[in-house]
Protein backbone atom coordinates (compact mmCIF):
# COMPACT_ATOMS: atom_id res chain seq x y z
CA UNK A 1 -37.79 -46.45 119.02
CA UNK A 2 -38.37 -47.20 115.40
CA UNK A 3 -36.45 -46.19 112.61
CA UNK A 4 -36.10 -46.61 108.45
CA UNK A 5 -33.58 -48.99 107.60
CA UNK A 6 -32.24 -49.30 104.27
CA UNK A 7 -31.10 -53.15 104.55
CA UNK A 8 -30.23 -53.76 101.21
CA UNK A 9 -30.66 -52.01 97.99
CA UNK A 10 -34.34 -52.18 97.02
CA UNK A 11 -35.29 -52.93 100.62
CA UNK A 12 -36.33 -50.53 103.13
CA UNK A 13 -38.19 -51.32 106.13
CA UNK A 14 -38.74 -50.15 109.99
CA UNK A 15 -36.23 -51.64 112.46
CA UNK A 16 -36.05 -51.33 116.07
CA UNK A 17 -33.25 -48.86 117.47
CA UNK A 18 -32.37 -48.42 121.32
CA UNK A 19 -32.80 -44.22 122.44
CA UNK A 20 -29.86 -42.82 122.91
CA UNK A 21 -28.21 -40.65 125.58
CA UNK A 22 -26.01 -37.61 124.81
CA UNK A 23 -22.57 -37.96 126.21
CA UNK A 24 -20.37 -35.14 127.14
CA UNK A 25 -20.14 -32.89 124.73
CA UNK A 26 -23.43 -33.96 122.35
CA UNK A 27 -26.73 -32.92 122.15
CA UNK A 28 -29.88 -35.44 121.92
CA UNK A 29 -32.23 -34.12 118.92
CA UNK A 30 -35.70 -35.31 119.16
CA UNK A 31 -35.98 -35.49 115.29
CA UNK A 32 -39.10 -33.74 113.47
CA UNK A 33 -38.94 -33.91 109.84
CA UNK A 34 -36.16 -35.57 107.80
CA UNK A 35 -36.18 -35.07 103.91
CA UNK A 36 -35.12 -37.49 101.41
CA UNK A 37 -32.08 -36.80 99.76
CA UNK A 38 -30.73 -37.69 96.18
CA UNK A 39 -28.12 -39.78 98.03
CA UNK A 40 -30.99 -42.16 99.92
CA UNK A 41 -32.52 -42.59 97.03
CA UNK A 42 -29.06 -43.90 95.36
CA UNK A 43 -28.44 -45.71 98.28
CA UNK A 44 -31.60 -47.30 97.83
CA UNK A 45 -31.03 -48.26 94.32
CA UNK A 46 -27.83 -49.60 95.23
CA UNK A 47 -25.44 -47.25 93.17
CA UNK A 48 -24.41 -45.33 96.22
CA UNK A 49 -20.51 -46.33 96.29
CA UNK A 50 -19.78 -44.34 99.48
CA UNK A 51 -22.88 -46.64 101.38
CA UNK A 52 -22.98 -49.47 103.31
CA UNK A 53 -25.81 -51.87 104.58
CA UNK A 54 -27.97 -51.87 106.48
CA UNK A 55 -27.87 -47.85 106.62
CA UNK A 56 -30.46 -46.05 108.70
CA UNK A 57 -31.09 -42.85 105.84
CA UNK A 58 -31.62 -39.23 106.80
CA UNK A 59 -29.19 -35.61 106.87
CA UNK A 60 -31.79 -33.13 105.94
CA UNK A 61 -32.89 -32.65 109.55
CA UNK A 62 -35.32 -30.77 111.50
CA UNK A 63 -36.13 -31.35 115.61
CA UNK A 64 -36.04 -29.86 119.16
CA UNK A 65 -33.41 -30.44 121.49
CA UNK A 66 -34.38 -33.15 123.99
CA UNK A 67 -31.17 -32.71 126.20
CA UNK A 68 -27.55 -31.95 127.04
CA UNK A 69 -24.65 -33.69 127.14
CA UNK A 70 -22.02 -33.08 129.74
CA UNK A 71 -20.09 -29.88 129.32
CA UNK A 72 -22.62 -28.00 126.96
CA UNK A 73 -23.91 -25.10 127.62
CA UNK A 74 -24.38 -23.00 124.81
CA UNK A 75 -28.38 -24.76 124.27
CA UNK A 76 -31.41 -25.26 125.57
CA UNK A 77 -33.55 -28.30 125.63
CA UNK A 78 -36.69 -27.12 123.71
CA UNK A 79 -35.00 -24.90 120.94
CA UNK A 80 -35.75 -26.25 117.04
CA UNK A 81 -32.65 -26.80 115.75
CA UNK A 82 -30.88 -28.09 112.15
CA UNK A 83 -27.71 -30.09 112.12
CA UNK A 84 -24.85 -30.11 109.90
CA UNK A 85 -24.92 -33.54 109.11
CA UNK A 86 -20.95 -33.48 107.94
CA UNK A 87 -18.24 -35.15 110.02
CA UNK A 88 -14.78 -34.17 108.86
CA UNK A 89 -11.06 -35.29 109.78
CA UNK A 90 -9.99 -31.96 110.41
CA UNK A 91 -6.46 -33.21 109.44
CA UNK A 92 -6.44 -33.06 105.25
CA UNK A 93 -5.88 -30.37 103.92
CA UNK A 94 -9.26 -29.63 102.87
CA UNK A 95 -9.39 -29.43 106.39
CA UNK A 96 -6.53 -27.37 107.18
CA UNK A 97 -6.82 -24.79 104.38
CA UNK A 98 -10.88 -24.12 105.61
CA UNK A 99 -12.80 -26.03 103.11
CA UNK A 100 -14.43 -29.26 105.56
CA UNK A 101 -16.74 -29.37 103.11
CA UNK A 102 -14.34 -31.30 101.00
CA UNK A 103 -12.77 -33.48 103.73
CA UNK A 104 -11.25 -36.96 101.90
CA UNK A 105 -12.52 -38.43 104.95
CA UNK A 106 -15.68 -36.95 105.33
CA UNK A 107 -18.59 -38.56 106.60
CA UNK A 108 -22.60 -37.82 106.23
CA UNK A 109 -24.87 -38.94 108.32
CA UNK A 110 -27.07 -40.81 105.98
CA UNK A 111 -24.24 -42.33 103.73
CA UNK A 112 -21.18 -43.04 105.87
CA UNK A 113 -22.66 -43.06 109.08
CA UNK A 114 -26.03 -43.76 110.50
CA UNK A 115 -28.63 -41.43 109.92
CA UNK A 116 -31.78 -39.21 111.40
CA UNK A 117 -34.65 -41.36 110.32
CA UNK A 118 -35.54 -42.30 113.55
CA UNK A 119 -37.09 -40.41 116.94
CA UNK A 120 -34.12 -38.93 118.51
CA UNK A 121 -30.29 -39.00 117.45
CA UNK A 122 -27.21 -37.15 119.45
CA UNK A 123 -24.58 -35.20 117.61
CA UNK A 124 -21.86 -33.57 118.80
CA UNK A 125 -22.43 -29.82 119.94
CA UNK A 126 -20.27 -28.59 117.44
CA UNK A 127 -22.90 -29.62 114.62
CA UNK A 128 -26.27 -28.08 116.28
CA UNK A 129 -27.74 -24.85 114.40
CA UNK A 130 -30.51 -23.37 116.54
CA UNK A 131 -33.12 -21.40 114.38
CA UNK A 132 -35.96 -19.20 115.05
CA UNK A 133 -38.87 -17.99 113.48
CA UNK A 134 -39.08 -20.64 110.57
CA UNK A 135 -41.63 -23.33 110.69
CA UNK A 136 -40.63 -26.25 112.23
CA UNK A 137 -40.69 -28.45 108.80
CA UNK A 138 -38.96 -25.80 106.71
CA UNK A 139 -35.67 -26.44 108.89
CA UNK A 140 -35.21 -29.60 106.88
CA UNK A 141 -34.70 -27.91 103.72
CA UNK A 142 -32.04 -26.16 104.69
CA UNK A 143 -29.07 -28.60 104.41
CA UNK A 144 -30.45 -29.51 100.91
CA UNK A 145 -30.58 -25.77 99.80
CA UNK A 146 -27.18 -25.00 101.24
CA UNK A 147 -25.88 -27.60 98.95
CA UNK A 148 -27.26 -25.30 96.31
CA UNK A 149 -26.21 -21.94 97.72
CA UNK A 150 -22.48 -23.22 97.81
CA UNK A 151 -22.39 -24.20 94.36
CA UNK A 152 -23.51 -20.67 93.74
CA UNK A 153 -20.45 -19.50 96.01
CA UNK A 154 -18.11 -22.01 93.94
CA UNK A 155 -19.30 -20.02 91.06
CA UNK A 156 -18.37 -16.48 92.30
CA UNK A 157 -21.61 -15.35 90.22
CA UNK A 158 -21.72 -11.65 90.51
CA UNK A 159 -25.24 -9.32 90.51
CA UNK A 160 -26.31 -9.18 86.90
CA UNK A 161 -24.75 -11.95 85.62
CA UNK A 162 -26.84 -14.45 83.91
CA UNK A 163 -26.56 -18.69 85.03
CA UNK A 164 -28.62 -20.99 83.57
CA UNK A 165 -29.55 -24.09 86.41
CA UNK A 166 -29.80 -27.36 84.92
CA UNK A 167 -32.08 -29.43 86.86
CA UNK A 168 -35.26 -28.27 89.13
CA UNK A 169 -34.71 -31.04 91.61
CA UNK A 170 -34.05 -30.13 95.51
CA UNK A 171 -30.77 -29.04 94.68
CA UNK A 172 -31.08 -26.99 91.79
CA UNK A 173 -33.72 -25.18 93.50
CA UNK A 174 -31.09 -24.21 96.77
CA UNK A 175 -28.80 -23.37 93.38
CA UNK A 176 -32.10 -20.98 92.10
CA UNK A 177 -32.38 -19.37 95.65
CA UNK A 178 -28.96 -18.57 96.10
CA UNK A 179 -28.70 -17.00 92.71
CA UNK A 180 -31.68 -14.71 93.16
CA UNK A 181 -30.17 -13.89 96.19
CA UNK A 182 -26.57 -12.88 94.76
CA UNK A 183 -28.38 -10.67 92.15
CA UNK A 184 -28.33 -12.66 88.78
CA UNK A 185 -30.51 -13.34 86.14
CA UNK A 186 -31.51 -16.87 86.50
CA UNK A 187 -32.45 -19.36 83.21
CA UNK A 188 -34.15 -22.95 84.99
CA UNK A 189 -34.28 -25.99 82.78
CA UNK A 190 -35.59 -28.81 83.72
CA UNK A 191 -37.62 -31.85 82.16
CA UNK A 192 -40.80 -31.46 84.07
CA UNK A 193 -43.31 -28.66 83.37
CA UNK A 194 -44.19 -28.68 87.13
CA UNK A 195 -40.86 -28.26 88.32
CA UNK A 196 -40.08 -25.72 86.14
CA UNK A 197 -43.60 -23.54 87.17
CA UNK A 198 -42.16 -24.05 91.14
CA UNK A 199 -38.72 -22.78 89.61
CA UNK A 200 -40.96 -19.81 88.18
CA UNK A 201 -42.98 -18.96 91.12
CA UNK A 202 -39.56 -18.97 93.60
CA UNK A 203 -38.19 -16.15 91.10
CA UNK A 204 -36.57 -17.98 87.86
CA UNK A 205 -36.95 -15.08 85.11
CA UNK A 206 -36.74 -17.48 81.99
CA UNK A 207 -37.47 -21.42 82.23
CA UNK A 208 -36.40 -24.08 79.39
CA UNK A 209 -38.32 -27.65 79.04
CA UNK A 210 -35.19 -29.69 78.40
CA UNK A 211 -37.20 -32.10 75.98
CA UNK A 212 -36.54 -29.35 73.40
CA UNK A 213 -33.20 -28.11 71.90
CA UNK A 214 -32.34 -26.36 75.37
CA UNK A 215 -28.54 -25.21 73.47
CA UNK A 216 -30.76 -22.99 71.16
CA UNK A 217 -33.49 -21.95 73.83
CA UNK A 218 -30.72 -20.49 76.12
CA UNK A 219 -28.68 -18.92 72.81
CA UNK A 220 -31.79 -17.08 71.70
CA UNK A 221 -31.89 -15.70 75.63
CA UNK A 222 -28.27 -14.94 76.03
CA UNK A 223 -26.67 -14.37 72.75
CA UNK A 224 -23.23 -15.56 72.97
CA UNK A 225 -23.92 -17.92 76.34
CA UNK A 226 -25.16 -17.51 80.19
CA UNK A 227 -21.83 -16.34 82.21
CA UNK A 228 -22.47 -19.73 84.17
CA UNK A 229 -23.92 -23.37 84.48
CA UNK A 230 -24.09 -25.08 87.26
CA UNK A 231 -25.44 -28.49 87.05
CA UNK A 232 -27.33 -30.20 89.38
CA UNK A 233 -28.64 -33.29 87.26
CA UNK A 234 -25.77 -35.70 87.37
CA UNK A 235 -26.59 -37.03 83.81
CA UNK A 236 -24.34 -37.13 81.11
CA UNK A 237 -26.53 -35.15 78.75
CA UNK A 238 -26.57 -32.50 81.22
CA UNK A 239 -22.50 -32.44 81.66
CA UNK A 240 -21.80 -31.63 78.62
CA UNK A 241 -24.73 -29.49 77.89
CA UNK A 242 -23.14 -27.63 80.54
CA UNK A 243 -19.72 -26.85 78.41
CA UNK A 244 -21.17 -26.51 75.44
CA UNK A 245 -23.79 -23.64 76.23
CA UNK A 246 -21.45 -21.66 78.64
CA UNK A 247 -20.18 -18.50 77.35
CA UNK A 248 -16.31 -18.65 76.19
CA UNK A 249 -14.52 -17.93 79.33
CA UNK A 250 -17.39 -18.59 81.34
CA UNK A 251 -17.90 -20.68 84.49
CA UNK A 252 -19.02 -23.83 84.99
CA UNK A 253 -20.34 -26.00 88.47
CA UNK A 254 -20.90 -29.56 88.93
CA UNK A 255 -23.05 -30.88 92.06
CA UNK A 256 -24.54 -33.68 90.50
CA UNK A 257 -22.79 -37.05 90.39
CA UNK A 258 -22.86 -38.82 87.15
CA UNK A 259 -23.69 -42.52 87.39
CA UNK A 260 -20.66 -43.22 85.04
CA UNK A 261 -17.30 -41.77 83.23
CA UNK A 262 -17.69 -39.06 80.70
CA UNK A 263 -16.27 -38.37 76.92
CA UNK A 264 -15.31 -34.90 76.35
CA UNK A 265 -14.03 -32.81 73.75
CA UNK A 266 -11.16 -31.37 75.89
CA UNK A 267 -10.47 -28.78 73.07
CA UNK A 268 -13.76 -26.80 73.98
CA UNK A 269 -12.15 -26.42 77.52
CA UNK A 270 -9.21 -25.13 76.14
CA UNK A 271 -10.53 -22.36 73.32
CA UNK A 272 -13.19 -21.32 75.50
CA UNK A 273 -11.11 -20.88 78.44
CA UNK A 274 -13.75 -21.69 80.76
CA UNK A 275 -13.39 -23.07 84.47
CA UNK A 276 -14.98 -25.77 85.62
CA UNK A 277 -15.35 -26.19 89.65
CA UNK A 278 -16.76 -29.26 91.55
CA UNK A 279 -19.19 -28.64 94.11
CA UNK A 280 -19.44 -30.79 97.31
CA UNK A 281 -21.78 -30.35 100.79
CA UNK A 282 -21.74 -26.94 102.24
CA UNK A 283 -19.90 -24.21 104.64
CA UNK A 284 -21.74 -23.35 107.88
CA UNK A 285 -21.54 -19.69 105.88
CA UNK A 286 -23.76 -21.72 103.44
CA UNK A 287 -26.41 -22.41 106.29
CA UNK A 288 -26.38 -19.09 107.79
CA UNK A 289 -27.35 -17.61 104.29
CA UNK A 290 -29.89 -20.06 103.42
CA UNK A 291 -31.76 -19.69 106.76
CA UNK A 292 -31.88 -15.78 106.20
CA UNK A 293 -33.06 -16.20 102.74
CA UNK A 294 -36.18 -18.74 103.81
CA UNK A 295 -37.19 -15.98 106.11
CA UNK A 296 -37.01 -13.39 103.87
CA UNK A 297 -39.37 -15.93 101.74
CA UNK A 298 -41.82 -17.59 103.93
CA UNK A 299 -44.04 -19.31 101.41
CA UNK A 300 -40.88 -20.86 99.79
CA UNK A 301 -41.32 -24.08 101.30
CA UNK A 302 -45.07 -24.44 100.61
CA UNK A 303 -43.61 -24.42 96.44
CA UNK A 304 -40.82 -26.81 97.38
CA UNK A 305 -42.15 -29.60 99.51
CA UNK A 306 -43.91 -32.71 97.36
CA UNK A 307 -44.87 -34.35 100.30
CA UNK A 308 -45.38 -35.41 103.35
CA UNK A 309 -45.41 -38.88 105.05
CA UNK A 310 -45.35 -40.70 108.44
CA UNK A 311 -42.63 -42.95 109.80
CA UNK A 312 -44.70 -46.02 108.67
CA UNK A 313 -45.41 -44.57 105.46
CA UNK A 314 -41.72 -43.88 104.49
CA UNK A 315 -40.80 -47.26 103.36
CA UNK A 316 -43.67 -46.99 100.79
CA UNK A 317 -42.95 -43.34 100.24
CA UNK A 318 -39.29 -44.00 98.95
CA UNK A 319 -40.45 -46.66 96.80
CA UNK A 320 -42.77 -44.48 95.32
CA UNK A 321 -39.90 -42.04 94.78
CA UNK A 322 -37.95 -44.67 93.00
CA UNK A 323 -40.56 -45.47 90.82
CA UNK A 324 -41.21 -42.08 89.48
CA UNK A 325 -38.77 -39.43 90.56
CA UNK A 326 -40.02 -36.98 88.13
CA UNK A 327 -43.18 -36.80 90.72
CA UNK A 328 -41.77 -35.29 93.79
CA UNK A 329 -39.51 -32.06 94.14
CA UNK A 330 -39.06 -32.99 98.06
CA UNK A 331 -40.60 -35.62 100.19
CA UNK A 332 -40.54 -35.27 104.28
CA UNK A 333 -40.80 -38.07 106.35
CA UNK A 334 -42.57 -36.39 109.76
CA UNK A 335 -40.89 -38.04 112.52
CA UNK A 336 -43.00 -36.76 115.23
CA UNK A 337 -45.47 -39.79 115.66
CA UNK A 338 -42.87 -42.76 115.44
């Protein structure tokens, strides 16, 4: 079977992979739909430190189960299933204290491990979420959008509480979801008009062009500050936008991953008591709520996806996403031919 192979940063090409055969206790996914993350595209640029080469790409994940390994017996073959595509110690104390999320060992498929561009993978049973009544395609957004929803639970944003989302990427989007969904006035910013009229139609109240003075845009909307930030950018404008906006004992989330250190003004941390929380993966908890929430909004994924693109197209595809990633909210690479 064929699969993307990211052999080297800036090269990405279709290499032959043998099928393979679920062994006791794993599941064989015939894969769907895979979605590029923000990490693939990193790796592809080469400033992915956690990546090696060659890397076969792929975590946001989408298929049918093809068959059963040995022991299992909680599936079927034939259900659509998602996977969560994080493989944890289960020794740290991330671990031991319930937060596998944040494993120091962790590995994603993808990134540390080898991923689900390709026709069928096996995981172990453990990582298989069956879902119903979604469309096939709209599984893979859920991994992304979980991503988002934890942030949100990192927060501990309450109903009526105002966060302002910096960034209308993937990500931020799972961040927008899971905010309308805990009740709170959302503010999206975001360089791209057409990313901020998807952030609109999924339910943002206010949206921000971040080409302007986006400090006095969200001041003239909240008065003294939005209760919380959570940033989903990973640029260095946007980190300390982030502190500086946020309300004085206010809350504020980092997902993205900025490409290099950071100067702050530590006294703004300090007189504006405010916390500041990392943000990494997601909780099964996080799954659960996003699948609920993309059936409670079935024409979410229509806004979301960018596009869509066959196995031999996705070498050209992520290219094109490297070029100009302002273009494309979320590409899918549709599996189901290769």
């Amino acid at each position: 079977m064929q699969a993307l192979t990211i052999l080297r940063p800036g090269e990405a090409t279709l290499t032959e992979m043998a099928m393979p055969s679920p062994q006791a206790g794993e599941v064989a996914i015939d894969i769907a739909y895979v979605g590029y993350c923000g990490s693939d595209l990193t790796s592809y640029r080469g400033l992915n430190p956690l990546v090696s080469y060659p890397r076969v790409p792929g975590h946001e994940i989408a298929g049918t189960i093809a068959a059963l390994g040995d022991g299992v017996t909680d599936f079927t073959a034939g259900q659509t299933v998602t996977v969560i595509p994080y493989f944890n110690c289960g020794t740290c104390r991330a671990c031991t204290t319930g937060r596998p999320n944040a494993c120091v060992n962790n590995q994603t498929m993808g990134v540390q491990r080898e991923g689900a561009m390709t026709g069928r993978i096996t995981v172990p049973a453990a990582k298989i979420l069956p879902v119903d009544d979604l469309p096939l395609r709209d599984l893979a957004l859920i991994e992304p959008c979980a991503v988002g929803f934890h942030a949100v639970r990192r927060s501990g944003l309450q109903p009526g509480e105002t966060v302002v989302v910096l960034g209308c990427g993937m990500i931020g989007l799972g961040v927008l979801l899971g905010a309308l969904r805990a009740g709170a006035r959302v503010i999206a910013v975001d360089l791209s008009d057409a990313k901020l009229a998807v952030a609109k139609k999924l339910g943002a109240h206010e949206t921000i062009n971040a080409k302007g003075d986006v400090r006095a845009a969200v001041t003239a909307l909240t008065g003294e500050g939005p209760d919380v930030v959570i940033e989903a950018v990973g640029a260095e404008a946007t980190f300390l936008q982030a502190v500086d906006m946020v309300v004085t004992t206010g809350r504020v989330v980092y997902i993205g991953y900025a490409k290099a250190p950071i100067a702050y003004d530590t006294k703004t941390f300090i007189t504006k008591e405010i916390d500041i929380r990392g943000s990494r993966n997601a909780l099964p908890q996080d799954f659960s709520d996003v699948i609920d929430c993309l059936k409670a909004n079935p024409g979410a994924g229509d806004l979301i996806v960018s596009r869509v693109a066959s196995l031999d197209q996705a070498p050209a595809a992520l290219a094109a996403w490297d070029a100009d990633p302002g273009a494309f909210t979320k590409i899918l690479i549709d599996l189901r031919a290769g």
